[in-house]
Protein backbone atom coordinates (compact mmCIF):
# COMPACT_ATOMS: atom_id res chain seq x y z
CA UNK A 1 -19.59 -23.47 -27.29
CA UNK A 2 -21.64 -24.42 -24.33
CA UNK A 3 -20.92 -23.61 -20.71
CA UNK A 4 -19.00 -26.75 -19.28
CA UNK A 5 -18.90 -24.88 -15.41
CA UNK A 6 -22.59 -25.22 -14.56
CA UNK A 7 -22.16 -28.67 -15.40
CA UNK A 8 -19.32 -29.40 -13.59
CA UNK A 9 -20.66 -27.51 -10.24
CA UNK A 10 -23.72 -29.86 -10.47
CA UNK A 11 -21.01 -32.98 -10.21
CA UNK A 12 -18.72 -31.35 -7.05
CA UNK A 13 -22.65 -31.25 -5.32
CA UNK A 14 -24.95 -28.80 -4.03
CA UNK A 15 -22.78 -26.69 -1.73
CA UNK A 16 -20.59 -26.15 -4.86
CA UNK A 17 -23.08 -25.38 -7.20
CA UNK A 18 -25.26 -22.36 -4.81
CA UNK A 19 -21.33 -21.31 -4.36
CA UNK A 20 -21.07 -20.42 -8.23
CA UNK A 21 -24.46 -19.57 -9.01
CA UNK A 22 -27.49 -18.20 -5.89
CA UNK A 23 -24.74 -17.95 -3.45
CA UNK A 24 -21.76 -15.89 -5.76
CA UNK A 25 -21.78 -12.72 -4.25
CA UNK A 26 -22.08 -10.73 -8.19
CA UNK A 27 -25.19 -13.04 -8.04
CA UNK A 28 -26.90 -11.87 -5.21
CA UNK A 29 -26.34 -8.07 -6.23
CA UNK A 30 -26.24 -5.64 -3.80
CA UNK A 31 -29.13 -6.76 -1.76
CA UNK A 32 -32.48 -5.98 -1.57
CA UNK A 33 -32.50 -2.50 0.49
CA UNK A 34 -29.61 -0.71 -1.93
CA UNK A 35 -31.90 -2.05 -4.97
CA UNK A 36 -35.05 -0.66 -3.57
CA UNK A 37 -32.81 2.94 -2.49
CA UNK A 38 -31.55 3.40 -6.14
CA UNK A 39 -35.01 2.64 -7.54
CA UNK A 40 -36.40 5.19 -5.39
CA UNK A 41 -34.31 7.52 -6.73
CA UNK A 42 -35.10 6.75 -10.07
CA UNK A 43 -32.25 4.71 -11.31
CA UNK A 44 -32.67 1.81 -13.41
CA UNK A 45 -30.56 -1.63 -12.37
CA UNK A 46 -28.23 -2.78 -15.19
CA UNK A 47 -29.13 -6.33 -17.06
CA UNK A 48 -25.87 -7.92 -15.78
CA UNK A 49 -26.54 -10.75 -18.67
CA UNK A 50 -26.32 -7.45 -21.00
CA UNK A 51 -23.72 -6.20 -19.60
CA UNK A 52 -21.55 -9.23 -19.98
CA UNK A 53 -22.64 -9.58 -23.79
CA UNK A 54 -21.56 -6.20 -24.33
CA UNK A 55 -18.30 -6.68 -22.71
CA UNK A 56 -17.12 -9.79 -24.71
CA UNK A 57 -18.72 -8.52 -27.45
CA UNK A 58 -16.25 -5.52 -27.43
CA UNK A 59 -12.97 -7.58 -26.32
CA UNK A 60 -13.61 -9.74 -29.67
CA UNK A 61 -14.82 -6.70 -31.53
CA UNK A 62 -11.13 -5.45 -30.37
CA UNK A 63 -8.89 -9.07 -31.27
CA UNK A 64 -10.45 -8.88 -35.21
CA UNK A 65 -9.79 -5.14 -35.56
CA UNK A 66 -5.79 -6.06 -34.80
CA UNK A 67 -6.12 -8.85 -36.21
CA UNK A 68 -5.35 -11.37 -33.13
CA UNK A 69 -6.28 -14.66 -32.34
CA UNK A 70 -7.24 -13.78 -28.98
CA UNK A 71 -5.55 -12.77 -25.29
CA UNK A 72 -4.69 -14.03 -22.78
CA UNK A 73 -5.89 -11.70 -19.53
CA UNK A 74 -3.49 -11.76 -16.07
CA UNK A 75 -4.86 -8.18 -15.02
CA UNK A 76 -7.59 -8.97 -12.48
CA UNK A 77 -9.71 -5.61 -13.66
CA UNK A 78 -9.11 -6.70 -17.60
CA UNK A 79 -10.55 -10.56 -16.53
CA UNK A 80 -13.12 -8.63 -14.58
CA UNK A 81 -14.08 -6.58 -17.72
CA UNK A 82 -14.22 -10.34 -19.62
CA UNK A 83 -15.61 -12.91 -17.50
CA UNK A 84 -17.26 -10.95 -14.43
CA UNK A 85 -15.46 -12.88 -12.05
CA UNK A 86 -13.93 -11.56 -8.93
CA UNK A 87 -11.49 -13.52 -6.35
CA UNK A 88 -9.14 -11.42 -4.27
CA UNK A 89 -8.97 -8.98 -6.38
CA UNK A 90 -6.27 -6.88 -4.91
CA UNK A 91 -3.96 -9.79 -3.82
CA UNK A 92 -3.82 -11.15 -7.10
CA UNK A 93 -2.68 -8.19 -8.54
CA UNK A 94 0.82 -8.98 -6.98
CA UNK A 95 0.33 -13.00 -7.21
CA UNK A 96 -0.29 -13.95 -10.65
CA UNK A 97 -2.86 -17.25 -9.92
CA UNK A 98 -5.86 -16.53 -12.22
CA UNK A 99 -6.30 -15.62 -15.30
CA UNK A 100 -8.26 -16.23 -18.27
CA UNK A 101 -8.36 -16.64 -21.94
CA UNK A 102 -10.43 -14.96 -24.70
CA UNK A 103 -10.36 -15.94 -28.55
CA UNK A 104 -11.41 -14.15 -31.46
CA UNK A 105 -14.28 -17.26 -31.76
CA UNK A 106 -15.35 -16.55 -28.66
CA UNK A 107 -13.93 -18.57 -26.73
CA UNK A 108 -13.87 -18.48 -22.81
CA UNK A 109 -11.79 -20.39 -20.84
CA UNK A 110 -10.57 -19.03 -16.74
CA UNK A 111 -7.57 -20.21 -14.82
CA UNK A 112 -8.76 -19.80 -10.85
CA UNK A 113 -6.78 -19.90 -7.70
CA UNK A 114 -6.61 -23.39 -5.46
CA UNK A 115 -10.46 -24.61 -5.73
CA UNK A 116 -11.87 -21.66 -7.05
CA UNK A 117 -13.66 -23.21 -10.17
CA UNK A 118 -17.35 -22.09 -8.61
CA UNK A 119 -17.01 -18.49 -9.58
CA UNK A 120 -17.48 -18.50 -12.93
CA UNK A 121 -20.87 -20.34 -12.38
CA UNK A 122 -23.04 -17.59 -12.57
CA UNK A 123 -21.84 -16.35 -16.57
CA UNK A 124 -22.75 -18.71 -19.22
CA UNK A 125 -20.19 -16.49 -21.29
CA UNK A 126 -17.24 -19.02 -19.28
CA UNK A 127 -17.04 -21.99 -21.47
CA UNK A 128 -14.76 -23.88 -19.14
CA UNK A 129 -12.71 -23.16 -15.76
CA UNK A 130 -9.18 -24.85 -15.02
CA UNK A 131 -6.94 -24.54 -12.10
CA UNK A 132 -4.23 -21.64 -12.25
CA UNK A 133 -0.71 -22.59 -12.73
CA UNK A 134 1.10 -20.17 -10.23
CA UNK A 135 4.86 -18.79 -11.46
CA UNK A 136 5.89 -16.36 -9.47
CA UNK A 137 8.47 -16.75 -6.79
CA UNK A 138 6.19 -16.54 -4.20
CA UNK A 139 4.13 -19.27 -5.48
CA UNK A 140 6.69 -21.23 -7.10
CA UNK A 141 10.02 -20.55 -5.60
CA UNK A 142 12.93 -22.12 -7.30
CA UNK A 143 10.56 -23.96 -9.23
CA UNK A 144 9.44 -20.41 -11.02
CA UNK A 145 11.44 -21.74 -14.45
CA UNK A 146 9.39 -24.99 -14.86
CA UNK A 147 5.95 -23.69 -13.84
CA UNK A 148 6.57 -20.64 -16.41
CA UNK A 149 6.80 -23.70 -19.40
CA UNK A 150 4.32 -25.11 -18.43
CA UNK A 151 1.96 -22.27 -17.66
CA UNK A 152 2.98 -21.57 -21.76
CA UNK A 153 2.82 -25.25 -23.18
CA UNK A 154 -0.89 -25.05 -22.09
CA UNK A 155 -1.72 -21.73 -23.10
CA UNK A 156 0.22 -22.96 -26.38
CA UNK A 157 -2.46 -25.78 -26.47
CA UNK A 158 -5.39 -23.49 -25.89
CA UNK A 159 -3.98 -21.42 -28.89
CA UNK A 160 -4.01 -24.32 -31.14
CA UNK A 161 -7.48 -24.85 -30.40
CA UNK A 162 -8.59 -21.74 -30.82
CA UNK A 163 -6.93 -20.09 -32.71
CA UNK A 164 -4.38 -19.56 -35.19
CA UNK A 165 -0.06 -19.62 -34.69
CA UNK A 166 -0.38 -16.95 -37.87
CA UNK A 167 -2.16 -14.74 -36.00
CA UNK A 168 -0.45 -12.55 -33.13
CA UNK A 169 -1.80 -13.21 -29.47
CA UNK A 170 -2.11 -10.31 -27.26
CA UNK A 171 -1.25 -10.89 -23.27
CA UNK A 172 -2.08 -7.95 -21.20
CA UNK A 173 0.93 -8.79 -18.62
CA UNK A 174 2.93 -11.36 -17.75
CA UNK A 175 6.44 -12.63 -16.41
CA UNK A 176 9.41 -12.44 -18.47
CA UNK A 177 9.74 -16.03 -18.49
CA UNK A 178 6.15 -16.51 -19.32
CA UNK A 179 6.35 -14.55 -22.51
CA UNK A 180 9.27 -15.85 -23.41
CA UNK A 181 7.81 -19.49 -23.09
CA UNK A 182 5.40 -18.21 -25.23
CA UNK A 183 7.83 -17.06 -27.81
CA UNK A 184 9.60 -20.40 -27.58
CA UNK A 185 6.63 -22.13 -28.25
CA UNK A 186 5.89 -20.38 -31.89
CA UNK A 187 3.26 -17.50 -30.66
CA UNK A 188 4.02 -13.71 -31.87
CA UNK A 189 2.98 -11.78 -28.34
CA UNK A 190 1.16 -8.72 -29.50
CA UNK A 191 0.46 -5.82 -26.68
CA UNK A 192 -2.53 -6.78 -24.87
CA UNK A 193 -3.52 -3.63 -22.32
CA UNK A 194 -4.34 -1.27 -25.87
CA UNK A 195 -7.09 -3.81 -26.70
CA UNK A 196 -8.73 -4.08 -23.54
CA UNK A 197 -8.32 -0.11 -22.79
CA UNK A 198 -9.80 0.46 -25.76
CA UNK A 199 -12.59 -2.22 -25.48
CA UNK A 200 -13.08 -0.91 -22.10
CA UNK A 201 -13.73 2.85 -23.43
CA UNK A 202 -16.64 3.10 -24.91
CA UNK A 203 -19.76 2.10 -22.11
CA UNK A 204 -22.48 0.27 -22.72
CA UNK A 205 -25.89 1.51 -21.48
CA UNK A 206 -26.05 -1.15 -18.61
CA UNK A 207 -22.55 -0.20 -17.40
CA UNK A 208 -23.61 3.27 -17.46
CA UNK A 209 -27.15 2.08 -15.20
CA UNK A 210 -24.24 0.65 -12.98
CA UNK A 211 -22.25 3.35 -12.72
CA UNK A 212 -25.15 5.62 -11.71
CA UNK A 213 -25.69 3.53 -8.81
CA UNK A 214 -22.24 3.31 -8.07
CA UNK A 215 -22.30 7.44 -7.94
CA UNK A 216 -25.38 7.81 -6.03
CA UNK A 217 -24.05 5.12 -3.15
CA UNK A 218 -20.97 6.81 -3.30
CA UNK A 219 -22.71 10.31 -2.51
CA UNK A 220 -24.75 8.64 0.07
CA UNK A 221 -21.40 8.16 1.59
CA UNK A 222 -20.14 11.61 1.28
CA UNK A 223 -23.09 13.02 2.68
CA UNK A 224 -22.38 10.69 5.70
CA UNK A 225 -18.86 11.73 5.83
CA UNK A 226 -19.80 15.61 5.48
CA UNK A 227 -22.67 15.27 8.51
CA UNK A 228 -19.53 13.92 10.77
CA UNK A 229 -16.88 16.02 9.39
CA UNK A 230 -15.89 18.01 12.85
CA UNK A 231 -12.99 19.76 14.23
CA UNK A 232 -10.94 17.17 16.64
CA UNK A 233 -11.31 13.93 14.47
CA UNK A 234 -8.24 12.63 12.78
CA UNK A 235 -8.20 12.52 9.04
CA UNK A 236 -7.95 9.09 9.25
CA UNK A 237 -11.24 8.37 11.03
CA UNK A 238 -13.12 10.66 8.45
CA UNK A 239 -11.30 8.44 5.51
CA UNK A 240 -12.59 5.53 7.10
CA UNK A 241 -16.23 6.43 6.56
CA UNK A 242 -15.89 6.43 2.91
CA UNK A 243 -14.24 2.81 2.85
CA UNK A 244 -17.18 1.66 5.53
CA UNK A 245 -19.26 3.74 3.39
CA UNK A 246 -18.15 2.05 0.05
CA UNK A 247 -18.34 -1.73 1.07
CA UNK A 248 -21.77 -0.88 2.80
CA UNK A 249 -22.92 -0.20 -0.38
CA UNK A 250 -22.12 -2.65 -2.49
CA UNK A 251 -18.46 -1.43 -3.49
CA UNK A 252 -15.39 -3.48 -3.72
CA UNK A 253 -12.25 -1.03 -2.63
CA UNK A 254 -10.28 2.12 -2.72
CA UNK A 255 -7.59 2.74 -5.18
CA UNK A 256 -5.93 5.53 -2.78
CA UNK A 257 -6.20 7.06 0.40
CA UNK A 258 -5.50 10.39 -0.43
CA UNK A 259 -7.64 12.79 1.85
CA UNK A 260 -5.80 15.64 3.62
CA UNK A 261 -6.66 19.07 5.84
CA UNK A 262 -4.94 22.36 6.42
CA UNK A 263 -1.31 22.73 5.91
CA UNK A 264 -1.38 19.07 4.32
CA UNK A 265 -3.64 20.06 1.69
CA UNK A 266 -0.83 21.79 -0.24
CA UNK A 267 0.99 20.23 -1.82
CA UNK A 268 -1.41 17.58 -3.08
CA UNK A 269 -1.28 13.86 -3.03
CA UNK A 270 -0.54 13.47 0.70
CA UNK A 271 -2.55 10.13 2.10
CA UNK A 272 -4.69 10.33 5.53
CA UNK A 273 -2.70 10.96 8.49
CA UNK A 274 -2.95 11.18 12.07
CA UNK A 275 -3.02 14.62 11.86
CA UNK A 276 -5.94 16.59 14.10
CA UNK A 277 -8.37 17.98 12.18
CA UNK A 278 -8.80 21.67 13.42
CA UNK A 279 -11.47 24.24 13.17
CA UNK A 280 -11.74 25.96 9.67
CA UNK A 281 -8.94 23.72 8.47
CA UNK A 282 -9.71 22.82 4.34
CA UNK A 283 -10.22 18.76 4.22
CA UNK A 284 -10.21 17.70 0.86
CA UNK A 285 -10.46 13.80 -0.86
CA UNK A 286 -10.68 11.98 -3.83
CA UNK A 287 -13.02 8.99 -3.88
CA UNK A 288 -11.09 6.62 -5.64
CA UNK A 289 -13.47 3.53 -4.97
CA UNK A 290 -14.21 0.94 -7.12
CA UNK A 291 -18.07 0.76 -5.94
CA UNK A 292 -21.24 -0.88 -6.47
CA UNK A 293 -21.22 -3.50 -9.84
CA UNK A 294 -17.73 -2.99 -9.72
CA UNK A 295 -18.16 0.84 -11.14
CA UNK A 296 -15.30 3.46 -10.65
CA UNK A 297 -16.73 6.26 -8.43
CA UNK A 298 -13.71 8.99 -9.27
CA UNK A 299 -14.58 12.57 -7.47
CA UNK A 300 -13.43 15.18 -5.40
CA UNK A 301 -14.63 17.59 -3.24
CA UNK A 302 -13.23 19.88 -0.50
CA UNK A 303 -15.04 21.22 2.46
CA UNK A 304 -13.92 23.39 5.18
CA UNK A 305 -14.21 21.89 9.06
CA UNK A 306 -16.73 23.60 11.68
CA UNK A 307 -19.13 25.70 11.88
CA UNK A 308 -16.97 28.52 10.34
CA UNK A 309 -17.00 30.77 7.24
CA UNK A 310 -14.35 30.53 4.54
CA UNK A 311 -11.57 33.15 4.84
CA UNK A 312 -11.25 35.00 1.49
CA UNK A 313 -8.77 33.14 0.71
CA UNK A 314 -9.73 29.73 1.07
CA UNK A 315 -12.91 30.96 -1.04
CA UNK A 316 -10.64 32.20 -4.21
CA UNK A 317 -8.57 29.25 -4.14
CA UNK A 318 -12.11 27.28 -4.37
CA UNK A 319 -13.75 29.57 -7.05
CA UNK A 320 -10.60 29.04 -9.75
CA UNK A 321 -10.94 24.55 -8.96
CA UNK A 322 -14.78 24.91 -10.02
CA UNK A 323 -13.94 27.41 -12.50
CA UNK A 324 -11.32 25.47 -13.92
CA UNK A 325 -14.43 22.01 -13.70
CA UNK A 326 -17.31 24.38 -15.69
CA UNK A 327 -15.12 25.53 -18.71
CA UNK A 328 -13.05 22.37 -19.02
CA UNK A 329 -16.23 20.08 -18.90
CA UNK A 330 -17.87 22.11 -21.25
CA UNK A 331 -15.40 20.67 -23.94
CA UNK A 332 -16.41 16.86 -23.59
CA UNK A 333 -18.16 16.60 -26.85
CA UNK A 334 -17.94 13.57 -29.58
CA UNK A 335 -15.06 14.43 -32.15
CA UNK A 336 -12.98 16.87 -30.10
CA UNK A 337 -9.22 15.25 -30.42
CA UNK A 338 -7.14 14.77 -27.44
CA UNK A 339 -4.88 17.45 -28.43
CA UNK A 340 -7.64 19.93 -29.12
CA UNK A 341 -8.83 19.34 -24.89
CA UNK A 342 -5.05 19.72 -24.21
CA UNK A 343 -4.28 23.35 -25.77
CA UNK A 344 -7.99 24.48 -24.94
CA UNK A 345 -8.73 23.48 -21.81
CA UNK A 346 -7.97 26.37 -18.70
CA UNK A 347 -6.22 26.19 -15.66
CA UNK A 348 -5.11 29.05 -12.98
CA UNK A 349 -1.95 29.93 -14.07
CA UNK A 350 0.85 27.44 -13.81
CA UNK A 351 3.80 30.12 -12.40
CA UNK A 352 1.89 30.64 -9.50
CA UNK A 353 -0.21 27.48 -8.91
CA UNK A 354 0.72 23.67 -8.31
CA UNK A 355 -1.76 21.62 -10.53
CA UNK A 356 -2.88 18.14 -10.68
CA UNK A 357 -1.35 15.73 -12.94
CA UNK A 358 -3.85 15.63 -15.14
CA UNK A 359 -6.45 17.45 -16.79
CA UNK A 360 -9.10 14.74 -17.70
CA UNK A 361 -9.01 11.40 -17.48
CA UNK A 362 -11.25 7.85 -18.20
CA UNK A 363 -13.31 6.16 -16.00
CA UNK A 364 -14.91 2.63 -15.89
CA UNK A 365 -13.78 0.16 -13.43
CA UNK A 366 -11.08 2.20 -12.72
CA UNK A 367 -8.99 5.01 -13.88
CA UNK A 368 -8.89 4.02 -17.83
CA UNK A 369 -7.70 5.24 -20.72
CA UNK A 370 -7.11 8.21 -22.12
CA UNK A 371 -5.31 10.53 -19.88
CA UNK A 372 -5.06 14.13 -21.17
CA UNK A 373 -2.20 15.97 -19.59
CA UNK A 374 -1.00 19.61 -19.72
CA UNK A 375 0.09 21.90 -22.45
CA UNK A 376 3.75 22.07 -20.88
CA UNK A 377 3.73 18.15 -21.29
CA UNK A 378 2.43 17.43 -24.74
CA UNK A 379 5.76 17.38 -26.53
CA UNK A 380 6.81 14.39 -23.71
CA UNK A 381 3.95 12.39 -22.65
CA UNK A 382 0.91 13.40 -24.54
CA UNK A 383 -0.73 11.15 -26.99
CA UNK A 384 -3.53 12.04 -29.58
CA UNK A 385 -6.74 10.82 -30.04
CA UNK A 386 -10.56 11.20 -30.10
CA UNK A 387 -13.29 11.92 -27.81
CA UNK A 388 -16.33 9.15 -28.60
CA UNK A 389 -19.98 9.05 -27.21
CA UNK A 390 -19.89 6.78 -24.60
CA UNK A 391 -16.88 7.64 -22.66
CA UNK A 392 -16.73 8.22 -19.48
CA UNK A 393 -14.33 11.34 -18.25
CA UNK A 394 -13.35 12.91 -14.86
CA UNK A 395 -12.53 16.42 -15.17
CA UNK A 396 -9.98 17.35 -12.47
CA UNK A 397 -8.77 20.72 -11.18
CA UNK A 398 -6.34 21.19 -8.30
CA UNK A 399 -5.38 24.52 -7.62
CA UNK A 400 -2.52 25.27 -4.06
CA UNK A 401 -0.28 28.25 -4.44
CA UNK A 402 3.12 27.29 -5.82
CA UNK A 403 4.92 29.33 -3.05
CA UNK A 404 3.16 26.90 -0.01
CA UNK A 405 1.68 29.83 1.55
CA UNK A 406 -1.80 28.34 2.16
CA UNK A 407 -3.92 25.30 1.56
CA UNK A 408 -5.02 23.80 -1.76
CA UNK A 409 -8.24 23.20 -3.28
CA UNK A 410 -9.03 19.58 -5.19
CA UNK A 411 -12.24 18.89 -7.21
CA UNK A 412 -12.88 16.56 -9.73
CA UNK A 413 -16.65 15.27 -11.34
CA UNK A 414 -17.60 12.55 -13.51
CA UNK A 415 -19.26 12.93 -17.20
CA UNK A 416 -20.87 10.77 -19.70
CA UNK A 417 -19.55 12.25 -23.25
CA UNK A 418 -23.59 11.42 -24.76
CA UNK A 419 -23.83 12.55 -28.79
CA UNK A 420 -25.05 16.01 -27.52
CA UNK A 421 -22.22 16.96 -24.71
CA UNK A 422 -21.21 15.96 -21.52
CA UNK A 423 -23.56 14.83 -19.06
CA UNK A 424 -22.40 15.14 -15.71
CA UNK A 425 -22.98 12.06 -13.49
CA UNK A 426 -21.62 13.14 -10.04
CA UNK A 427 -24.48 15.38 -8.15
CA UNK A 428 -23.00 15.87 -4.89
CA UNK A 429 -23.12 19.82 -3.76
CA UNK A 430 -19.85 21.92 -4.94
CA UNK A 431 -19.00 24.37 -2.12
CA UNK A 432 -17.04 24.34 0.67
CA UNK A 433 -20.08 24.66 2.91
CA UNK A 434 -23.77 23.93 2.39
């Protein structure tokens, strides 16, 4: 299969073609100056032509383990992951107008928004690009029905190409009426998010290169947001440095906007407010950003405001968090099950302190699977497994008193499970004031 969109760019003219190949922002990279700062600090860049072999090498590795023809991609991180293509990547995760294709041959084929075609022009891994067929009521109003059949009578003829009507087809998400044109039309509809999750699990070593930069722009960030932390700025404003910070750098968005101080710290999961920032207040964040190469940077860290020592208190809540980080780390290792980092892992106790959610979780582009959750909630939401080389983990620890009485401590790094341990990725300083 050769690559049909350079071909096409060439035949829309010159302004087209730089558009999907010199002038597509993944193209460029993140500039000269961020390139020259990482290499400085000794980071190597990722091969992004590596990188994207990897990637579809794992999605079809995925398809002929289950046994599917192929699937058919509507979440804009999972076509990310597949075709390393980006177009408003937030608003199409509520309008469904792109999407792509991949078959168990290899086959490539993306669906773009209105004139879009150009940004597949830079991957030779995109055999072909056609124009979306939009079916949500936004897009298609009353019309929703009709442009649902025919978004599946094409997707129907793609399968017949490419595959197989014996084999199951996997779709990551779609509209009712889209799966049921798909039923209608003779495809079994097999559950696409466990193949890409599980695709997307174990890194390859240039998404790892890109993650490191991600984490070191990211830290250049925090350090910028630590140097103008100060008593008398809203937690907005200081929230506002890391998204500056982030797109700056190279990075794409942030998933939250949870950053809080004082009172607001406890409980946890508040988002930045208006609220004053006051001397010796706690102000703790969580990253959240999808950063440079479009690399999930996902760590905490809380600091205390002014020039001010901790009270004792502050300082004991803050010892059990990194406490809680060291031991639990220490038990990313290749072969450890799921359950096994659920019943051994530590946290403060429960009866007298509010925790986080979770206990570890995956990281790539975003928060990915698995997520291991507390003892207390194995029996109703935890899932087996096994830890592999080449996962990435955040190891979280959030620790407020249960009774509200004072403010709560959130930290959280990022590891590399590597054949020998954990390798911890995140470097920025742990402690409340440096």
């Amino acid at each position: 299969m050769g690559n049909k969109v350079a071909a096409s760019l060439a035949k829309l003219g010159p302004h087209f073609e730089r558009a999907g190949n010199d002038g597509n922002h993944i193209a460029m990279g993140p500039g000269q100056d961020l390139e020259l700062e990482w290499r400085s600090a000794g980071l190597e860049l990722p091969d992004l032509d590596q990188l994207r072999e990897y990637r579809l090498d794992r999605v079809v590795d995925q398809l002929n383990q289950h046994g599917y023809g192929g699937i058919i991609l509507m979440d804009p991180m999972n076509i990310r992951y597949a075709t390393d293509t980006t177009n408003m990547q937030i608003w199409v995760m509520h309008n469904a107008s792109r999407y792509a294709w991949v078959g168990a041959d290899r086959s490539v084929i993306l669906w773009e928004f209105y004139e879009c075609d150009f940004f597949a022009g830079h991957n030779p891994n995109v055999d072909e690009v056609r124009p979306a067929i939009g079916s949500t009521y936004f897009l298609a109003g009353n019309r929703h029905a009709e442009k649902a059949k025919a978004w599946a009578t094409e997707m129907a003829s793609v399968i017949a190409e490419h595959a197989s009507f014996d084999s199951p087809i996997a779709v990551d998400q779609a509209s009712y009426l889209s799966y049921k044109g798909l039923e209608d039309a003779g495809v079994t509809v097999a559950f696409g998010q466990e193949v890409m999750e599980l695709a997307r699990s174990i890194k390859g070593p240039d998404e790892i290169k890109a993650m490191r930069c991600a984490v070191h722009a990211c830290e250049a960030t925090m350090a910028e947001m630590h140097a103008a932390l100060k008593p008398g700025m809203s937690e907005r404003e200081l929230w506002a440095m890391l998204h500056a910070g982030n797109i700056r750098r190279g990075g794409e968005w942030i998933e939250t906007q949870i950053l809080a101080s004082g009172p607001r710290t406890n409980p946890w999961m508040q988002e930045a407010s208006s609220r004053i920032i006051e001397q010796g207040d706690i102000v703790g964040y969580d990253t959240d950003l999808v950063g440079a190469y479009g690399m999930m940077v996902d760590i905490s860290r809380t600091w205390v405001a002014g020039d001010v020592n901790p009270t004792s208190t502050q300082r004991q809540t803050f010892e059990l968090a990194v406490e809680q980080i060291d031991r639990n780390s220490q038990l990313l290792v290749p072969g450890r099950s799921f359950a096994e980092l659920t019943h051994e892992s530590w946290a403060p106790p429960t009866a007298d302190f509010r925790h986080y959610c979770v206990l570890f979780h995956g990281v790539g582009q975003c928060d990915e699977y698995p997520e291991i959750f507390f003892p207390e909630q194995w029996d109703s939401a935890g899932y087996d497994g096994v830890v592999e080389a080449g996962m990435v983990f955040t190891t979280e620890a959030y620790v407020g008193a249960r009774d509200g009485a004072s403010e709560g401590v959130k930290l959280e790094e990022q590891y590399l499970v590597t054949e020998t341990g954990p390798e911890k990725l995140s470097t920025y300083p742990l402690d409340l004031v440096f």
